[in-house]
N, C-alpha and C. Protein backbone atom coordinates (compact mmCIF):
# COMPACT_ATOMS: atom_id res chain seq x y z
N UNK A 1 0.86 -1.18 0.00
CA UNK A 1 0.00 0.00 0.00
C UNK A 1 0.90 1.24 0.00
N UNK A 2 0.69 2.27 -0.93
CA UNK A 2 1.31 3.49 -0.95
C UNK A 2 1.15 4.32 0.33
N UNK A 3 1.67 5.00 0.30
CA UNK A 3 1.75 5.88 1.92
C UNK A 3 0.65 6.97 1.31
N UNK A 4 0.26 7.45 0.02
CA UNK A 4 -1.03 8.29 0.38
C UNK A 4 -2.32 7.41 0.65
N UNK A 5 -2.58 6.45 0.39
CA UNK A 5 -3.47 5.13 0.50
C UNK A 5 -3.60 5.45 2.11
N UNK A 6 -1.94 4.87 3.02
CA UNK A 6 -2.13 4.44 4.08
C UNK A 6 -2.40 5.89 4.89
N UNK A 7 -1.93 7.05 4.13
CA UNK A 7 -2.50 8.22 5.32
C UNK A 7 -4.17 8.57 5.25
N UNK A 8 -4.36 8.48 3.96
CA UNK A 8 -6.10 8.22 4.08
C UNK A 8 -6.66 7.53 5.08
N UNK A 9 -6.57 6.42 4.65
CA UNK A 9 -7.20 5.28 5.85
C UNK A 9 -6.59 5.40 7.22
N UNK A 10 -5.88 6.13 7.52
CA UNK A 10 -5.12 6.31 8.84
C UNK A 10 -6.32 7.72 9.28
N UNK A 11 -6.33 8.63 8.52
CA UNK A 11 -7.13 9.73 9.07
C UNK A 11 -8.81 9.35 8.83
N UNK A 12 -8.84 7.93 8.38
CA UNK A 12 -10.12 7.57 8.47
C UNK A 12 -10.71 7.28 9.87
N UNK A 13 -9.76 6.09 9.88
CA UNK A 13 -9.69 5.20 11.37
C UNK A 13 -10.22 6.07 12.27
N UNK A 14 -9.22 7.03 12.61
CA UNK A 14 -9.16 8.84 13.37
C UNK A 14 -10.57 9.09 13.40
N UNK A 15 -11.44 9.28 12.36
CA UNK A 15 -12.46 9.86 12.18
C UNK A 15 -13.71 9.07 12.97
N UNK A 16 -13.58 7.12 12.27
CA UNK A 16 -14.33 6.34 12.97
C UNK A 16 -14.19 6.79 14.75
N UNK A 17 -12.83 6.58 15.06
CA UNK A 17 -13.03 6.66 16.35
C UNK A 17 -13.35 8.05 16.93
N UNK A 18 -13.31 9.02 16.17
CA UNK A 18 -13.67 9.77 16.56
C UNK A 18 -15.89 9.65 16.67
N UNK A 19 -16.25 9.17 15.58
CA UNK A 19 -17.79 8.47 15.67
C UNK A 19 -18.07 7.81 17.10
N UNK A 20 -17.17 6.47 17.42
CA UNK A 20 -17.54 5.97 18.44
C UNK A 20 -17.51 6.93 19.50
N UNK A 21 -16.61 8.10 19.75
CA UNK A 21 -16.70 8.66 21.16
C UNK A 21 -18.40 8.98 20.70
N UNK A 22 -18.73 9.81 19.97
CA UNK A 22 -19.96 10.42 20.14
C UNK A 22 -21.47 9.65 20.48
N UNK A 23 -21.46 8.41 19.92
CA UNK A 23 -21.78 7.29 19.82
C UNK A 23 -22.21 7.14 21.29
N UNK A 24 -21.08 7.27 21.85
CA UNK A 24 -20.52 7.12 23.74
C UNK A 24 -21.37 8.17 24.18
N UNK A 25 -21.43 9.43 24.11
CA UNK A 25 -21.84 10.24 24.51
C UNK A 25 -23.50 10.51 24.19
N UNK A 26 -23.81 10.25 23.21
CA UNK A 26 -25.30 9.88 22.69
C UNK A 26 -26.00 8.63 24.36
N UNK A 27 -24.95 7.73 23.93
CA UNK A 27 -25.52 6.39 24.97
C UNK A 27 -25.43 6.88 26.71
N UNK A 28 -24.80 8.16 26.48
CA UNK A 28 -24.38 8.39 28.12
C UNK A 28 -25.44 9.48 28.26
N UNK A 29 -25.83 10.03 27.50
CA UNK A 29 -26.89 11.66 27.33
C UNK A 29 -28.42 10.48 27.50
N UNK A 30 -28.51 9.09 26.97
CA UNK A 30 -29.66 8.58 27.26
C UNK A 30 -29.97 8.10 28.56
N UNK A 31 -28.84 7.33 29.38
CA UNK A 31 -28.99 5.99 30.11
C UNK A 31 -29.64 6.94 31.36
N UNK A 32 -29.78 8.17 31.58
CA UNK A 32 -30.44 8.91 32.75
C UNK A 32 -31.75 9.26 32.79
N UNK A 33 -32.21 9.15 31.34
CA UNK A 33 -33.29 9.16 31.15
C UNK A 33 -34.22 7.89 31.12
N UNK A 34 -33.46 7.24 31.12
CA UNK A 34 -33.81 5.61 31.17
C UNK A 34 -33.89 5.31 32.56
N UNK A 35 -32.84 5.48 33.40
CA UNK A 35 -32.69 5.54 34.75
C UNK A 35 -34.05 5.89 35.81
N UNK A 36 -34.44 7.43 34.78
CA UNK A 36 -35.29 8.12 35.84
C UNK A 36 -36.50 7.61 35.61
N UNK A 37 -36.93 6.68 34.70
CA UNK A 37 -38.39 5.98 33.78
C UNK A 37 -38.35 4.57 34.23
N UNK A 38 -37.18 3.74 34.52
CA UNK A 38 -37.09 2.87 35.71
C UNK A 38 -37.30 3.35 36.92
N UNK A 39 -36.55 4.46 37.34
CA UNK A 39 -37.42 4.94 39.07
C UNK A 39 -38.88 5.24 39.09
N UNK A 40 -39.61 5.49 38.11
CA UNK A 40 -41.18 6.34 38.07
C UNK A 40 -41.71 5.09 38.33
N UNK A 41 -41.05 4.07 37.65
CA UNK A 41 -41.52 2.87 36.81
C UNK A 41 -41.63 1.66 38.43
N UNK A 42 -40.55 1.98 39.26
CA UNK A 42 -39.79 0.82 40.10
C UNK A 42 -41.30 1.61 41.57
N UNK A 43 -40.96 3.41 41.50
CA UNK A 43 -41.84 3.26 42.36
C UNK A 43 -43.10 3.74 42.08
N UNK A 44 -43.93 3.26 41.30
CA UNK A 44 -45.18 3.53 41.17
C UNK A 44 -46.13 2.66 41.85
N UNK A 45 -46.99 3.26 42.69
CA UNK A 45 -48.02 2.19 43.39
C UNK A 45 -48.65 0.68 43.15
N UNK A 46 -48.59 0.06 43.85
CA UNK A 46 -49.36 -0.89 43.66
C UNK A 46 -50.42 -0.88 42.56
N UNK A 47 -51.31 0.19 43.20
CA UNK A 47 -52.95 0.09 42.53
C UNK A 47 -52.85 0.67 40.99
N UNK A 48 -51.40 1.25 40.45
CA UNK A 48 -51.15 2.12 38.93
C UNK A 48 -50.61 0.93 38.38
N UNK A 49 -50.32 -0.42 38.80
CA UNK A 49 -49.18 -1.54 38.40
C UNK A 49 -49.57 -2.19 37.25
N UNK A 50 -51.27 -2.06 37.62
CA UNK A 50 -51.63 -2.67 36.24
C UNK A 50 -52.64 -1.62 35.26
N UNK A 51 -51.75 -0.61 35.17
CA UNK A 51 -52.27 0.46 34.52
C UNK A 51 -51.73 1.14 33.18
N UNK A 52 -52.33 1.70 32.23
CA UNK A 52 -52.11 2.28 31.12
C UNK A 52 -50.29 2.96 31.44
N UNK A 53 -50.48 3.38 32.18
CA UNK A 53 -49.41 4.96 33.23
C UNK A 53 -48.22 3.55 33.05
N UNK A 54 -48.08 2.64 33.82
CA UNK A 54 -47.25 1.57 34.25
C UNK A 54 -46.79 0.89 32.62
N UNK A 55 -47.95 0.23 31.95
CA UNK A 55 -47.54 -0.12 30.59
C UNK A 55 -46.81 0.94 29.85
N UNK A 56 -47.04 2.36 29.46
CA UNK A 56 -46.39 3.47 28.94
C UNK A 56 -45.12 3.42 29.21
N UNK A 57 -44.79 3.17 30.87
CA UNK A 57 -43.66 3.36 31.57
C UNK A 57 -42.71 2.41 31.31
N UNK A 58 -43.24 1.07 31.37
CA UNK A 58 -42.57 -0.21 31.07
C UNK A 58 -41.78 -0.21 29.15
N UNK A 59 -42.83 0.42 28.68
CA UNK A 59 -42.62 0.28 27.27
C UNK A 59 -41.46 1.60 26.92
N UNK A 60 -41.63 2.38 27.57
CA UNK A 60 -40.49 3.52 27.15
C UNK A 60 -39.20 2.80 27.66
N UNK A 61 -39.15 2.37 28.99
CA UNK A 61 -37.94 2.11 29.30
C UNK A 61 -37.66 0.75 28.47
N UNK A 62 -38.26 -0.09 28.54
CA UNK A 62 -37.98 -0.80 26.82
C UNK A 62 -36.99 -0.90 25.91
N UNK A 63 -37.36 0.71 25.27
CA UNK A 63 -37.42 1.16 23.51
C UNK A 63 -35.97 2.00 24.44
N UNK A 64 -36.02 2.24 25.45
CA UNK A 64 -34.61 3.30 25.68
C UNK A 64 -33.09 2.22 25.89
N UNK A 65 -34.10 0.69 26.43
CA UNK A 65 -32.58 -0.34 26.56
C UNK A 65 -32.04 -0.96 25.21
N UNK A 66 -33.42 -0.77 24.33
CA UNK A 66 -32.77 -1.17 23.08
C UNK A 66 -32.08 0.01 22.38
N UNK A 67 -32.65 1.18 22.70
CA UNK A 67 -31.52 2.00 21.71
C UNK A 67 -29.90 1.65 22.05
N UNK A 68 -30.15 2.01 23.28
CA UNK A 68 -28.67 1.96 24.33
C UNK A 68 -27.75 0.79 23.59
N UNK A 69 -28.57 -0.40 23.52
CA UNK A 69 -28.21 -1.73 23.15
C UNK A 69 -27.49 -1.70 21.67
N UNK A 70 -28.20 -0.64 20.89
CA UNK A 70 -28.21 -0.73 19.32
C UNK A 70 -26.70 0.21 18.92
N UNK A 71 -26.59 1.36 20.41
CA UNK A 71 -25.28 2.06 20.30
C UNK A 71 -24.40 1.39 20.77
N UNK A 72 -24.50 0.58 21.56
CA UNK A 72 -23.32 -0.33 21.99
C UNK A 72 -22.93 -1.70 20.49
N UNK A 73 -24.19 -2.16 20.02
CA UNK A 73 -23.57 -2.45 18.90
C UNK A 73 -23.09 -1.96 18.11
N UNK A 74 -23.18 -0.56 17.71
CA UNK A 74 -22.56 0.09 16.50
C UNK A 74 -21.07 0.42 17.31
N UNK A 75 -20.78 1.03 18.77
CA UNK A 75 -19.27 1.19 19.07
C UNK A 75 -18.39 -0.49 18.55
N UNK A 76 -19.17 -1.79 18.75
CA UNK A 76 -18.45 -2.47 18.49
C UNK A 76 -18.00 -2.99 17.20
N UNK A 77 -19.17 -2.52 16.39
CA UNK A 77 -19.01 -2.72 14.50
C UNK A 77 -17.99 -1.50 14.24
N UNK A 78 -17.95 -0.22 14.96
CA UNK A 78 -16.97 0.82 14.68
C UNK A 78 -15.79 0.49 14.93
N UNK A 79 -15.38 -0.58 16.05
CA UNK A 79 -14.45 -0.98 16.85
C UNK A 79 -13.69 -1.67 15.75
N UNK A 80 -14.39 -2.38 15.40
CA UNK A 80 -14.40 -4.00 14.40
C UNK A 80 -13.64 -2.93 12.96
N UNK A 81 -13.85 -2.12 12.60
CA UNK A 81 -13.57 -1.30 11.24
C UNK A 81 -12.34 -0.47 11.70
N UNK A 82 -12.05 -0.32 12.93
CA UNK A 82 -11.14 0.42 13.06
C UNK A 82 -10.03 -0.08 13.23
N UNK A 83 -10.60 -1.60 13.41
CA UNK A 83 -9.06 -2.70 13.88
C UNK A 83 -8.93 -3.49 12.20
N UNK A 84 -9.53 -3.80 11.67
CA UNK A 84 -9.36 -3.84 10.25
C UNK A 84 -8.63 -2.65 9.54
N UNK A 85 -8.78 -1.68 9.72
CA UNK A 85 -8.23 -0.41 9.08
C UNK A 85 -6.84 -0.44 9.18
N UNK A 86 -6.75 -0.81 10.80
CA UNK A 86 -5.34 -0.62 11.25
C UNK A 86 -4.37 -1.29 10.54
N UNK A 87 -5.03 -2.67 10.29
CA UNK A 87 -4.37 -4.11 9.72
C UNK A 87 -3.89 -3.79 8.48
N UNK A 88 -4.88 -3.47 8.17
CA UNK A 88 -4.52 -2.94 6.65
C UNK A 88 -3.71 -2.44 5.98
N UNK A 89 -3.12 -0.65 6.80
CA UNK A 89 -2.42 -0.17 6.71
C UNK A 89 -1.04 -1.05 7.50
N UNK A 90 -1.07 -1.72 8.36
CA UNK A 90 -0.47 -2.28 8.76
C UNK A 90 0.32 -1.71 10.01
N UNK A 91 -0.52 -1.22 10.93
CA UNK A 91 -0.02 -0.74 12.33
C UNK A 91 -0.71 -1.48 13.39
């Protein structure tokens, strides 16, 4: 591989990982909001347990573990491209 080849893909890599931090920070800007919809969720009364309020609650926090879930797969497919990249160029 030519060295303009390998500085491309070198300031690529750079870039991916620069994706995953944000990636990170997306998943860290959610998990409190998730947090606080498990507490509404953990202490809501007995008599709301089997209620519209409780299902809403259950189902958001849900859809918030799968996002979380879906950014933690993409840091590791980013991970996965950035260690290929490396190979490539050969560092």
């Amino acid at each position: 591989m030519n060295d303009t080849r390998r500085k491309a893909l070198r300031e690529l890599s750079a870039k991916i990982g620069e994706l995953r931090e944000l990636l990170d920070t997306y998943k860290n800007d959610i998990e409190p909001h998730r947090d606080d919809e498990q507490e509404y969720l953990d202490c809501m009364p007995e008599n709301l347990q089997s209620s519209e309020r409780h299902e809403i609650a259950e189902e958001a926090v849900s859809h918030l573990e799968e996002a979380i879930s879906n950014l933690e797969e993409a840091d590791s497919s980013l991970e996965s491209a950035i260690s290929e990249l490396d190979s490539a160029v050969g560092d």
